[in-house]
PDB file of N, CA and C in Angstrom:
ATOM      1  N   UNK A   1       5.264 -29.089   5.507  1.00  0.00           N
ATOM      2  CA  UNK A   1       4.149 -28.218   5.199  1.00  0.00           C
ATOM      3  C   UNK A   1       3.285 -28.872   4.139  1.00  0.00           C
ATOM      4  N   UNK A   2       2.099 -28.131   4.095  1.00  0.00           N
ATOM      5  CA  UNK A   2       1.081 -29.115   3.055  1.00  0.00           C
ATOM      6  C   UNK A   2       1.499 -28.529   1.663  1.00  0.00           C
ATOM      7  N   UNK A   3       0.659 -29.078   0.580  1.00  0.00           N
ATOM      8  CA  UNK A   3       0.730 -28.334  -0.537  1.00  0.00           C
ATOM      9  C   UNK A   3       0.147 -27.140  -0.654  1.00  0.00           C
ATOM     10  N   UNK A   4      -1.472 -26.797   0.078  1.00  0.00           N
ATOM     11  CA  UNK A   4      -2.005 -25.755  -0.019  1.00  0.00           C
ATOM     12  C   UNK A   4      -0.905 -24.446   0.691  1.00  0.00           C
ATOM     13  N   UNK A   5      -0.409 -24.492   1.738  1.00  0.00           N
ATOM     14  CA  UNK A   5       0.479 -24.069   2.491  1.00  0.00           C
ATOM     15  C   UNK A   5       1.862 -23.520   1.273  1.00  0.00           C
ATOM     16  N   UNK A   6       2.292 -24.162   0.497  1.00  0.00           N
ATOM     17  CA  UNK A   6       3.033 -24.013  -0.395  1.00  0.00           C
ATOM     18  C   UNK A   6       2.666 -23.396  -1.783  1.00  0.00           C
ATOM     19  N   UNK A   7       1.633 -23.511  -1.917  1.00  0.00           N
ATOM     20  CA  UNK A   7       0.730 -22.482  -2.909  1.00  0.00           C
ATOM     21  C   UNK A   7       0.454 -21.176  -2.428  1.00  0.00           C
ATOM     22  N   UNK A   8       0.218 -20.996  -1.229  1.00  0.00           N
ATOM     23  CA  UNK A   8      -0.346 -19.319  -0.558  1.00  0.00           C
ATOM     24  C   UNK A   8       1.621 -18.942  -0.510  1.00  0.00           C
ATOM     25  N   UNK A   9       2.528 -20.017   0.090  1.00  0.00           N
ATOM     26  CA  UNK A   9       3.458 -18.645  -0.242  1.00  0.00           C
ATOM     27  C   UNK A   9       4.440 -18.633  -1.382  1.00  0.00           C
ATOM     28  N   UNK A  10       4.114 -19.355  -2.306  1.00  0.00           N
ATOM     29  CA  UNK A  10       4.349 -18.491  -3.708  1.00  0.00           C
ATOM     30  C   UNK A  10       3.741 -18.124  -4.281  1.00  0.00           C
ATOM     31  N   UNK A  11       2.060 -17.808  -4.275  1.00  0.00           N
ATOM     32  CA  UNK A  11       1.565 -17.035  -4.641  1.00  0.00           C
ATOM     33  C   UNK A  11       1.972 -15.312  -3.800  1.00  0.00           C
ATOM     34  N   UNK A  12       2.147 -15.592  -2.472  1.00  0.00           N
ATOM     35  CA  UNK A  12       2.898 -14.064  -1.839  1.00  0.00           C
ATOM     36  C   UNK A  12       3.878 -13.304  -2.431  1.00  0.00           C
ATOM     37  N   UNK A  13       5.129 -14.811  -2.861  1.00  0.00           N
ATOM     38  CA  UNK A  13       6.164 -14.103  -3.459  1.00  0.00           C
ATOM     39  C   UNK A  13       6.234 -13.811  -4.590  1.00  0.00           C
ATOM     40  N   UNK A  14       5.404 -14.413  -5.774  1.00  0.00           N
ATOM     41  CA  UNK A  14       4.774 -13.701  -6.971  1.00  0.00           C
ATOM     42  C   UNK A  14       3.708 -12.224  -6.733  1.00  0.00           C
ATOM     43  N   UNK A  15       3.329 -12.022  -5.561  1.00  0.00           N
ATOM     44  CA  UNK A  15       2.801 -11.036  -5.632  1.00  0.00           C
ATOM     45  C   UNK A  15       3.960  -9.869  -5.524  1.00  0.00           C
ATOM     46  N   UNK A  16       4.656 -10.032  -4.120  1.00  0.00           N
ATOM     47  CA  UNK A  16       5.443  -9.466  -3.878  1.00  0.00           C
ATOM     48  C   UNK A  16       6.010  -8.840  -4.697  1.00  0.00           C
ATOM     49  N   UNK A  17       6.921  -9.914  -5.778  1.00  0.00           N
ATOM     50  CA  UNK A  17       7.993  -9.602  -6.641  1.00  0.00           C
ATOM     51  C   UNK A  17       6.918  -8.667  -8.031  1.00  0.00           C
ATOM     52  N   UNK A  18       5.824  -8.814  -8.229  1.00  0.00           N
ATOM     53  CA  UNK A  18       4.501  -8.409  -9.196  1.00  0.00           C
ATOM     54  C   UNK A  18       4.816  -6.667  -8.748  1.00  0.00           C
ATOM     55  N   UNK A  19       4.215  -6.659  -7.917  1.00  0.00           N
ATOM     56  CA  UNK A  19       3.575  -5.479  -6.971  1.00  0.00           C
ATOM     57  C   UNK A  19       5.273  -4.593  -6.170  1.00  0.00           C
ATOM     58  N   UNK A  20       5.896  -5.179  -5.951  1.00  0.00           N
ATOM     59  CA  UNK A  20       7.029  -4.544  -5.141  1.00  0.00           C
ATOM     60  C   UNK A  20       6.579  -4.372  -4.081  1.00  0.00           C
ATOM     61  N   UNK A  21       7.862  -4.643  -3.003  1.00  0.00           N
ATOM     62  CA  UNK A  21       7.627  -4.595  -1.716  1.00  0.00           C
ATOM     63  C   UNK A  21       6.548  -3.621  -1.162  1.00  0.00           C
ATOM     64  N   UNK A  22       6.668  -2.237  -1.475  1.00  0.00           N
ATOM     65  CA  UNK A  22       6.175  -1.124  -0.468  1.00  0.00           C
ATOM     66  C   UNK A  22       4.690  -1.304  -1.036  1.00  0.00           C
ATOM     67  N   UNK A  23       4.507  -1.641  -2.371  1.00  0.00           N
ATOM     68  CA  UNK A  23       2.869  -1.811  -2.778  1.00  0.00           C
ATOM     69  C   UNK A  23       2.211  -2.819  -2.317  1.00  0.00           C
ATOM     70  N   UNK A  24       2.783  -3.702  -2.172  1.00  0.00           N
ATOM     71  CA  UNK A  24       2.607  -4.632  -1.359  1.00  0.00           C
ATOM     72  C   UNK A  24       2.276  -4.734   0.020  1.00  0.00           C
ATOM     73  N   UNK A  25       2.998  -4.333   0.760  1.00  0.00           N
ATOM     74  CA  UNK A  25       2.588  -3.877   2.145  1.00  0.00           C
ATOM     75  C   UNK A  25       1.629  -2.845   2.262  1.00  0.00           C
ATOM     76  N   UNK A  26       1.336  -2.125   1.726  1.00  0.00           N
ATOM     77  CA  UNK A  26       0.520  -1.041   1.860  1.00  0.00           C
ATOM     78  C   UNK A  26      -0.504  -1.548   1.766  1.00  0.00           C
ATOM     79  N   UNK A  27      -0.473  -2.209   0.275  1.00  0.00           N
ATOM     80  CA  UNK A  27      -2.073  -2.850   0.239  1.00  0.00           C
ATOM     81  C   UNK A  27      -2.516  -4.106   1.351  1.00  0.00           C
ATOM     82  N   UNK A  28      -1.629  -4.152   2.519  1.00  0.00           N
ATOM     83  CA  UNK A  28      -2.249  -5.487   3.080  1.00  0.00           C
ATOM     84  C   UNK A  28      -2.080  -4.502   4.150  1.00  0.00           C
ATOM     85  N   UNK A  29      -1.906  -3.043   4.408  1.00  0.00           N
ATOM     86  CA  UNK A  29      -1.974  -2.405   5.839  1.00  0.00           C
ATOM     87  C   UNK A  29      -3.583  -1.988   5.506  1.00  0.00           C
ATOM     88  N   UNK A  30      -3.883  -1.610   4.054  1.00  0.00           N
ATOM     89  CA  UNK A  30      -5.102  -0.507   3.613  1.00  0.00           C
ATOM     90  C   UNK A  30      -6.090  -1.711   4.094  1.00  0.00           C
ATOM     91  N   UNK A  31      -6.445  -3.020   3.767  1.00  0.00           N
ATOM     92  CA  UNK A  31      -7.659  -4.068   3.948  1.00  0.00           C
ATOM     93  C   UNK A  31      -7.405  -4.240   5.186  1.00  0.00           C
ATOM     94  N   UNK A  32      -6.117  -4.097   6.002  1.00  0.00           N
ATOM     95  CA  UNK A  32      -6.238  -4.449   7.531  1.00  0.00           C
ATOM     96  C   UNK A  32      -7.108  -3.308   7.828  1.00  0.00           C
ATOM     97  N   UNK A  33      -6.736  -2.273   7.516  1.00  0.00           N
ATOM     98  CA  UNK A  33      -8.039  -0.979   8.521  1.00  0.00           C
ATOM     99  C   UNK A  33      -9.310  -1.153   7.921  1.00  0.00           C
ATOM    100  N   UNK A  34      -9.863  -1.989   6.591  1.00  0.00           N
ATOM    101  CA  UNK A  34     -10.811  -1.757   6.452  1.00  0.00           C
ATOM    102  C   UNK A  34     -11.628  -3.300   7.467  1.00  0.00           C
ATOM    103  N   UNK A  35     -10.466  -3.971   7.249  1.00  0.00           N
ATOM    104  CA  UNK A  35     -11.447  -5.206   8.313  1.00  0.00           C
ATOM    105  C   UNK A  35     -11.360  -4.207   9.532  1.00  0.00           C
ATOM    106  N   UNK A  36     -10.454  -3.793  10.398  1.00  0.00           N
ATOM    107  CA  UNK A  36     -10.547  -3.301  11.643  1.00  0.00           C
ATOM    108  C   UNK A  36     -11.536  -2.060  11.541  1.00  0.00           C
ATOM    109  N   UNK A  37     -11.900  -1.263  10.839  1.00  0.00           N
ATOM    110  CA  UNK A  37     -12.943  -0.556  10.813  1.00  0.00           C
ATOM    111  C   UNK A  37     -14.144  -1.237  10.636  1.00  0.00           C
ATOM    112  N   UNK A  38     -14.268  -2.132  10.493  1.00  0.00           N
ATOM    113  CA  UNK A  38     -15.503  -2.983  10.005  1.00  0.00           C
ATOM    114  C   UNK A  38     -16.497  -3.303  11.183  1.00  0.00           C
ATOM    115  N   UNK A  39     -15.908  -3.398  12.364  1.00  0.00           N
ATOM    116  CA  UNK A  39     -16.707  -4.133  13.755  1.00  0.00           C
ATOM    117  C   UNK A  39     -15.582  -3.341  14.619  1.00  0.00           C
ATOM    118  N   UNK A  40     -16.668  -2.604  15.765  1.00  0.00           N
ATOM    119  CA  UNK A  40     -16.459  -1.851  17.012  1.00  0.00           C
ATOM    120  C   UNK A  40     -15.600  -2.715  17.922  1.00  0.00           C
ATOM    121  N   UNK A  41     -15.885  -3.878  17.860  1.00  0.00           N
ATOM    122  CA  UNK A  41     -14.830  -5.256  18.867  1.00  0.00           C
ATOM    123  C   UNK A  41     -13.352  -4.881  18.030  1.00  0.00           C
ATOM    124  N   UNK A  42     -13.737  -4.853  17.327  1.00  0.00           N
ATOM    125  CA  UNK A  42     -11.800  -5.365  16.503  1.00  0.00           C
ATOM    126  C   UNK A  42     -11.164  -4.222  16.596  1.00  0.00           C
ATOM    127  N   UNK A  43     -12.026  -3.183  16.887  1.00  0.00           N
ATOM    128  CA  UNK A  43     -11.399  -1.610  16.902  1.00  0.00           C
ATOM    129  C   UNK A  43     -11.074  -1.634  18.314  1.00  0.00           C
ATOM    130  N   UNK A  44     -11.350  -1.688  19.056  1.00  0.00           N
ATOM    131  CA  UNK A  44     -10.983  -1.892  20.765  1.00  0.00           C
ATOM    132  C   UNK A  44     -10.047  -3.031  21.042  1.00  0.00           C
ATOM    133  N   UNK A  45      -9.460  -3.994  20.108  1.00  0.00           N
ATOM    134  CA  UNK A  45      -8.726  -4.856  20.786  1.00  0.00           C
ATOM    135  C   UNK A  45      -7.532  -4.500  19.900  1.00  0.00           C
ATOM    136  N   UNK A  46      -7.533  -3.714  18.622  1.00  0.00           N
ATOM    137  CA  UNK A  46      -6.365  -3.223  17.897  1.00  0.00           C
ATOM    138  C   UNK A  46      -5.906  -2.204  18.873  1.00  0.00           C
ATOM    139  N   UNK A  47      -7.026  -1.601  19.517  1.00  0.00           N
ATOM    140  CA  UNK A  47      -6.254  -0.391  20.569  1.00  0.00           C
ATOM    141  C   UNK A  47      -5.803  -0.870  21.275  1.00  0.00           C
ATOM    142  N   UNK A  48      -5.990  -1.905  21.979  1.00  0.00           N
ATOM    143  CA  UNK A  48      -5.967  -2.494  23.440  1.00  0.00           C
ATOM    144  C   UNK A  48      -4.433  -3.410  23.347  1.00  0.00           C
ATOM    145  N   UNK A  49      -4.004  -3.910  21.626  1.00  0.00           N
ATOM    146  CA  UNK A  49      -3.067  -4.096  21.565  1.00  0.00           C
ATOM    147  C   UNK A  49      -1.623  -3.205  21.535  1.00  0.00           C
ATOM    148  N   UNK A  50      -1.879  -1.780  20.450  1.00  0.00           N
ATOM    149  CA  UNK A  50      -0.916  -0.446  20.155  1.00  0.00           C
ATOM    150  C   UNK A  50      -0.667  -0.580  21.888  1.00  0.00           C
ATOM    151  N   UNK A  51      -1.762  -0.325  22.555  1.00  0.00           N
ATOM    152  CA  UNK A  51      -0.889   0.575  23.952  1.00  0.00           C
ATOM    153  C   UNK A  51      -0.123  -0.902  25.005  1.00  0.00           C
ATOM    154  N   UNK A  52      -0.636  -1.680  24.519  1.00  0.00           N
ATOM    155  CA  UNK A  52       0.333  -2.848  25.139  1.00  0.00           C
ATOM    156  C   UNK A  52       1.513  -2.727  24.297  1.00  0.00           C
ATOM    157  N   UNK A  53       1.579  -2.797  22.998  1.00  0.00           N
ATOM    158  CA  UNK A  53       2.983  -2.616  22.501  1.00  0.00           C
ATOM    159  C   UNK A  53       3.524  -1.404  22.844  1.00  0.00           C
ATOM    160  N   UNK A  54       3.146  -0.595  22.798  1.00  0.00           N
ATOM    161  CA  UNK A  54       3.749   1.121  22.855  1.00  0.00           C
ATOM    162  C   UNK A  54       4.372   0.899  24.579  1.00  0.00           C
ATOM    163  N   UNK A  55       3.169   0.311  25.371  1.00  0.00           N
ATOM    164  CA  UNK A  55       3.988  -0.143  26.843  1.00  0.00           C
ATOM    165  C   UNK A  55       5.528  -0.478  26.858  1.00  0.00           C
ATOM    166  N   UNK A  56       5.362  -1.600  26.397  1.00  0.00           N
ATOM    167  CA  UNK A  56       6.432  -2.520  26.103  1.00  0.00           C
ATOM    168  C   UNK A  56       7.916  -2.135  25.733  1.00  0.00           C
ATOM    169  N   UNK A  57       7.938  -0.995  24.455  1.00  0.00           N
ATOM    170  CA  UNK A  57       8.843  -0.812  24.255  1.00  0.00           C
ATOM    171  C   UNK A  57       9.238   0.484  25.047  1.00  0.00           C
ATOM    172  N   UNK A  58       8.136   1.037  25.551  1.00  0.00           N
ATOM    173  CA  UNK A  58       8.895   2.294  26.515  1.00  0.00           C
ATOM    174  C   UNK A  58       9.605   1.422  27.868  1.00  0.00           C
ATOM    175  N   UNK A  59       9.123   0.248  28.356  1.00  0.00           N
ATOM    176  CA  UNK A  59       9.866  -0.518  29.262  1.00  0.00           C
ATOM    177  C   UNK A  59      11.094  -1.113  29.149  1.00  0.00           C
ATOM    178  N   UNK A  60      11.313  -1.399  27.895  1.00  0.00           N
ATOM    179  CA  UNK A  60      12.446  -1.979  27.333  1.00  0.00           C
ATOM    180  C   UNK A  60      13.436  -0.665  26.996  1.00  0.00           C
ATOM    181  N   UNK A  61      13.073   0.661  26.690  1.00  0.00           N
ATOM    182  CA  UNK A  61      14.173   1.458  26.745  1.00  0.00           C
ATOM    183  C   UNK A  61      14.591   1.875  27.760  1.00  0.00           C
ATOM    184  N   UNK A  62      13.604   1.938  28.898  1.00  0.00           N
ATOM    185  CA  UNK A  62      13.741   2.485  29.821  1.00  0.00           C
ATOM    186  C   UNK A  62      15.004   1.155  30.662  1.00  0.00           C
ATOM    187  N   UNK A  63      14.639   0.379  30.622  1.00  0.00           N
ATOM    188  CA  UNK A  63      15.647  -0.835  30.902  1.00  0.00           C
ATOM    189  C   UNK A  63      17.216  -0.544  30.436  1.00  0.00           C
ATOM    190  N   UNK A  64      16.682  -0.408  29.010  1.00  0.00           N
ATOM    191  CA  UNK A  64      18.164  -0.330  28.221  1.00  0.00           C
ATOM    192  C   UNK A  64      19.360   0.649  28.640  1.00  0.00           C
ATOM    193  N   UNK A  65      18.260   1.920  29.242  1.00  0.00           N
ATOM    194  CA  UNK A  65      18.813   2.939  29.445  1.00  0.00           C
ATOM    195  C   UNK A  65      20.284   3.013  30.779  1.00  0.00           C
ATOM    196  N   UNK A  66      19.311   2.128  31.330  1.00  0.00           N
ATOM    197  CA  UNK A  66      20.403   2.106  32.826  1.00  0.00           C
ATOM    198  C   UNK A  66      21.848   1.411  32.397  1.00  0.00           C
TER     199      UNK A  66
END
C-alpha cells in the first residue's frame, strides 16, 4: 500500500478510537444522506440498490429455508 493509503487509515482509527464506534458511524451514515440527497441520480440508484439487496436476502432465506 502507498503512504497516502496508510495515512487515511490511521487517521480512521484515530477517529474511530476519538469519536467511538457508534459516533462514528453515524456521522459517516448522516453525510452519506446528505450526498445522496444532494442529486435526484444518486437518489434512484441508492433505491435501485436497497431493493436489489432487500431481493437478495429474501432469496437467500427463502433458499435457506428448504
Amino acid at each position: 500500500m502507498g503512504l497516502v493509503t496508510w495515512i487515511i487509515v490511521g487517521v480512521m482509527i484515530l477517529a474511530i478510537i476519538g469519536l467511538g464506534w457508534q459516533v462514528f458511524v453515524s456521522g459517516v451514515f448522516k453525510g452519506a444522506e446528505k450526498i445522496i440527497g444532494s442529486s435526484p441520480e444518486l437518489k434512484n440508484i441508492t433505491l435501485k440498490a436497497k431493493q436489489y439487496i432487500v431481493n437478495i436476502t429474501k432469496n437467500t432465506s427463502q433458499v435457506l429455508k428448504r
